[in-house]
Protein backbone atom coordinates (compact mmCIF):
# COMPACT_ATOMS: atom_id res chain seq x y z
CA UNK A 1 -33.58 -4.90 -41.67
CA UNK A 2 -30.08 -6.13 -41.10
CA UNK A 3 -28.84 -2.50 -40.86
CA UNK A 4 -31.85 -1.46 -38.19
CA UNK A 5 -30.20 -4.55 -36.48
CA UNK A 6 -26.68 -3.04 -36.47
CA UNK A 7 -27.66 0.22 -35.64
CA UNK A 8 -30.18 -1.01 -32.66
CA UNK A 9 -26.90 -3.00 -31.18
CA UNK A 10 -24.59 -0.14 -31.99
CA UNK A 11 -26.95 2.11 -29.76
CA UNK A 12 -27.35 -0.68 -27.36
CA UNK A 13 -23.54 -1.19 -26.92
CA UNK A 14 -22.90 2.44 -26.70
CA UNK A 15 -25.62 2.87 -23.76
CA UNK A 16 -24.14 -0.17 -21.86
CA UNK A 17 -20.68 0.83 -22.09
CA UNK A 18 -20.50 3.67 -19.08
CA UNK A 19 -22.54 0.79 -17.03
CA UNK A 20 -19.67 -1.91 -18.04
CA UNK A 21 -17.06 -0.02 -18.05
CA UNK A 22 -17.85 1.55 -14.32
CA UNK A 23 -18.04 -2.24 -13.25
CA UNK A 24 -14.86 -3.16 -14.74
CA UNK A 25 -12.90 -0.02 -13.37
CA UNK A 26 -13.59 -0.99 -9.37
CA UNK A 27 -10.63 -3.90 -9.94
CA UNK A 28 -8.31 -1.33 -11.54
CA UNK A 29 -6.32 0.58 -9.26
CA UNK A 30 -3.75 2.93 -10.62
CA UNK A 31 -1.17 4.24 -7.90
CA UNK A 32 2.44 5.33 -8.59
CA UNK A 33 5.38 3.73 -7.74
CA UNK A 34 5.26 5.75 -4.18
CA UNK A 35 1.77 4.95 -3.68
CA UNK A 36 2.46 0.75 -3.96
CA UNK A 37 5.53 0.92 -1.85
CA UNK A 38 3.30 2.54 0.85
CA UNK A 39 1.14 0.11 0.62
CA UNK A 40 3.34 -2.32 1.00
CA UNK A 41 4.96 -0.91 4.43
CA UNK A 42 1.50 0.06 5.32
CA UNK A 43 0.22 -3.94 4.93
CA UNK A 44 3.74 -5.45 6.48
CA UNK A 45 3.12 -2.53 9.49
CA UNK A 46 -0.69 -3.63 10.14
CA UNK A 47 0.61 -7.51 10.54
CA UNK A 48 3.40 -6.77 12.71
CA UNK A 49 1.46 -4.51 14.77
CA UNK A 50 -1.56 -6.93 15.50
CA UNK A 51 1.21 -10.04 15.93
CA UNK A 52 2.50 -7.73 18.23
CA UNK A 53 -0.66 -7.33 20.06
CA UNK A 54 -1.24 -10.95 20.36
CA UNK A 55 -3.93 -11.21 17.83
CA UNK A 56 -2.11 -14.46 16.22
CA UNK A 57 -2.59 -16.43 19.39
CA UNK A 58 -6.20 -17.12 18.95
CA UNK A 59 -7.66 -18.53 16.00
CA UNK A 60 -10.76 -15.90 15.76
CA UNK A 61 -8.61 -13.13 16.22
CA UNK A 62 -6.46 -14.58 13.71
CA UNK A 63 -9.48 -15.20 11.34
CA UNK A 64 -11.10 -11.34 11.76
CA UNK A 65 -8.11 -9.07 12.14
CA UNK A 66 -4.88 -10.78 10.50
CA UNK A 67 -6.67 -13.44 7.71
CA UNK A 68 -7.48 -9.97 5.45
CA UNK A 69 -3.76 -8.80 5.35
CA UNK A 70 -2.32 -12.30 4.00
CA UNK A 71 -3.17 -15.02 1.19
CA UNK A 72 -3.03 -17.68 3.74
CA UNK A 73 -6.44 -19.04 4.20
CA UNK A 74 -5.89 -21.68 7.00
CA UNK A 75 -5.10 -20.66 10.52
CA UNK A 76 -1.52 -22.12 11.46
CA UNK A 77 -0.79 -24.04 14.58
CA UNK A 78 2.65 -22.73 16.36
CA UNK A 79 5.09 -24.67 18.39
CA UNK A 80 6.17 -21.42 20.34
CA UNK A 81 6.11 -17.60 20.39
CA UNK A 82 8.75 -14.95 20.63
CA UNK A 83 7.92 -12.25 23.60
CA UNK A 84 9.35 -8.74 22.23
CA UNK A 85 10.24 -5.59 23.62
CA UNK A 86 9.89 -3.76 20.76
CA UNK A 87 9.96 -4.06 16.41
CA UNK A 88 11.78 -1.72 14.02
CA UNK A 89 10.34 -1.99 10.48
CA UNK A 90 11.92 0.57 8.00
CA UNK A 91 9.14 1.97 5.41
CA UNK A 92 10.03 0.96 1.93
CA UNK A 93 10.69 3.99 -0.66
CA UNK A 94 10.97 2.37 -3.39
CA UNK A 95 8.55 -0.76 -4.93
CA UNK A 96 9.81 -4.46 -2.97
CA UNK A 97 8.03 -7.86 -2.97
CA UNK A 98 10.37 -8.01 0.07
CA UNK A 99 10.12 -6.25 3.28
CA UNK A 100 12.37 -7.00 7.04
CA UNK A 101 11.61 -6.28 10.02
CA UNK A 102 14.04 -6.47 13.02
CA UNK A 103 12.35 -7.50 16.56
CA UNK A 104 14.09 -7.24 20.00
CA UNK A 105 13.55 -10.13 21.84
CA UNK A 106 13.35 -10.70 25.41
CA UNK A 107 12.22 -14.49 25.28
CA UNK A 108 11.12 -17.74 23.98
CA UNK A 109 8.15 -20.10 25.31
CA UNK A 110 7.63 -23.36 23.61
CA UNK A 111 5.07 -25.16 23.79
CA UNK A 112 6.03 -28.49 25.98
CA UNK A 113 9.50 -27.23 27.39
CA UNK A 114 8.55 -23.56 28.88
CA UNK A 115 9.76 -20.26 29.03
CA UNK A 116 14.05 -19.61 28.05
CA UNK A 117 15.23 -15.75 28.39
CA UNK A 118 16.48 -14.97 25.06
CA UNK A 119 17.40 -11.50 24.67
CA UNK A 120 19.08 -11.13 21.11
CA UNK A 121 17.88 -9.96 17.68
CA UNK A 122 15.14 -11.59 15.34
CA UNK A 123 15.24 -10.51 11.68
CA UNK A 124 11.90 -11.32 9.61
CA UNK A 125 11.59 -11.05 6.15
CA UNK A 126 8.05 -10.65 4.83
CA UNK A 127 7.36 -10.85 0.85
CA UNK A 128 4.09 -9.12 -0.62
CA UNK A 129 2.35 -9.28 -3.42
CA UNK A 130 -0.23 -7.26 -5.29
CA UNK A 131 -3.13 -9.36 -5.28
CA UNK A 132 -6.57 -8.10 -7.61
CA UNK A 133 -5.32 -4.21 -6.40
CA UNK A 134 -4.85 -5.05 -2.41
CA UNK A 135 -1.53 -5.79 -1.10
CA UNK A 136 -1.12 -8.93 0.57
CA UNK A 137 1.32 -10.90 2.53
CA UNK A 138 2.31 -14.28 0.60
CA UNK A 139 5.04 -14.94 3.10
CA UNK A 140 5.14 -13.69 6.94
CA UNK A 141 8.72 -15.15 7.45
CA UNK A 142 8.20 -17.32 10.50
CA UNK A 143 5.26 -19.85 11.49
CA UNK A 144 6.19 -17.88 15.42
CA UNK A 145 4.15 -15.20 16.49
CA UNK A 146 6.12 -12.26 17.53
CA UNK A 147 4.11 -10.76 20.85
CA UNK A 148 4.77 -8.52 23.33
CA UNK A 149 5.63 -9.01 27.09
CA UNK A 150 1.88 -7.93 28.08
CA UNK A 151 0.40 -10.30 25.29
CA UNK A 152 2.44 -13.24 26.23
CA UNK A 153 1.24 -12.76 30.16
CA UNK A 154 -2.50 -12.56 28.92
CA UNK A 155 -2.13 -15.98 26.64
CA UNK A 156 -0.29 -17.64 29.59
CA UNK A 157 -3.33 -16.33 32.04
CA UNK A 158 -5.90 -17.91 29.68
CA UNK A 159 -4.13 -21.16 28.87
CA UNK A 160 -3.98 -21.56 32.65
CA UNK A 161 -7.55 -21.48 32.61
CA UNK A 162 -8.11 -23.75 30.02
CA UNK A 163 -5.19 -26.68 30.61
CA UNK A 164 -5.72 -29.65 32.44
CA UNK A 165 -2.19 -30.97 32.20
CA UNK A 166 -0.06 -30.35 35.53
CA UNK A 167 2.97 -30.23 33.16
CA UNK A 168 1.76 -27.51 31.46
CA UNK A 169 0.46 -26.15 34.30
CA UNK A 170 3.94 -25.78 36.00
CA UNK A 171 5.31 -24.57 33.06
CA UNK A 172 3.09 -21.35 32.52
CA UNK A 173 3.48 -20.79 36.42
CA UNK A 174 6.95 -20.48 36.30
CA UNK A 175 6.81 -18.66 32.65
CA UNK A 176 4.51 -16.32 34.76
CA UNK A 177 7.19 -15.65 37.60
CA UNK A 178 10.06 -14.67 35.18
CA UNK A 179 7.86 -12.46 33.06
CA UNK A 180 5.80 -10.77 36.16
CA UNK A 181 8.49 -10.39 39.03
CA UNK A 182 6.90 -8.92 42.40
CA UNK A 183 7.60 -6.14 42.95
CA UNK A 184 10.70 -5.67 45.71
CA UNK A 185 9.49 -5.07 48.97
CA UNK A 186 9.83 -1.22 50.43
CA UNK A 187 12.87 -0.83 52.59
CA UNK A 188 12.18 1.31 55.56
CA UNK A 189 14.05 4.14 55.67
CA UNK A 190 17.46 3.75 56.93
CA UNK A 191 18.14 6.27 60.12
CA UNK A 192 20.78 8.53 59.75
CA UNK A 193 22.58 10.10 62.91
């Protein structure tokens, strides 16, 4: 009896095992050293990208497109954001928890005192982890979103809308000015003898 038991469980094991072992192998994720350090540009690259974009302004964009590329589970308030021209990230070669990324900036607008010209350099360093097989971002570097000139303008439009504080109010205006200059008027053509 005892050895029908063994047996029956040895044959029961040995039929379960492709089952549990296909369910254990999904959280296993082999990749060479080239493959992770891809990865690792490739994650850093997606965040700057949609920071870039402006997606870090709102919390539900924040939530849907840049939660999934970080560990950071809360959405983070910010006292200002940096408007960019442009961001230069170099894709790592070899494997980094650390990763930089240089932005050109054009400006500064903080929250309460307005909009300041700042054009200079910004260096960020990101760190990354491997998290369960996914790359994620344990540290973006700075609590400021990094956005672009076209961004900035659409967040300043929409808290225009929504603030009822003339301060404010003033502030974005005159944000608004320095980032959208009209255009120079046409001079008529001069007449030449």
């Amino acid at each position: 009896m005892r050895r029908n038991m063994v047996l029956l469980s040895f044959v029961l094991f040995l039929s379960l095992s492709p089952a549990l072992l296909a369910q254990a192998s999904y959280r296993i994720k082999t990749r060479t050293a080239a493959e992770l350090a891809a990865e690792q540009s490739r994650a850093v690259a997606a965040w700057c990208r949609l920071d870039y974009e402006g997606l870090r302004l709102r919390e539900s964009t924040w939530q849907q497109r840049m939660r999934p590329l970080t560990t950071e589970k809360t959405y983070a308030e910010f006292p200002s954001i940096l408007i960019i021209s442009r961001y230069q990230f170099e894709p790592q070669e070899n494997i980094s928890t650390v990763l930089n990324v240089s932005y050109t900036t054009v400006g500064r607008y903080d929250l309460g005192f307005g909009y300041q010209p700042e054009p200079g350099q910004d260096m960020v360093t990101y760190r990354v982890e491997d998290k369960g097989g996914d790359i994620l971002i344990t540290d973006t570097g700075s609590p400021v979103p990094h956005v672009s000139k076209t961004a900035a303008v659409r967040w300043m439009k929409e808290r225009l809308q929504e603030t009822q504080s003339a301060s404010e109010k003033a502030q974005l205006e005159e944000a608004l000015k320095a980032l959208e200059p009209k255009p120079a008027a046409p001079q008529p053509p001069s007449a030449s003898k």
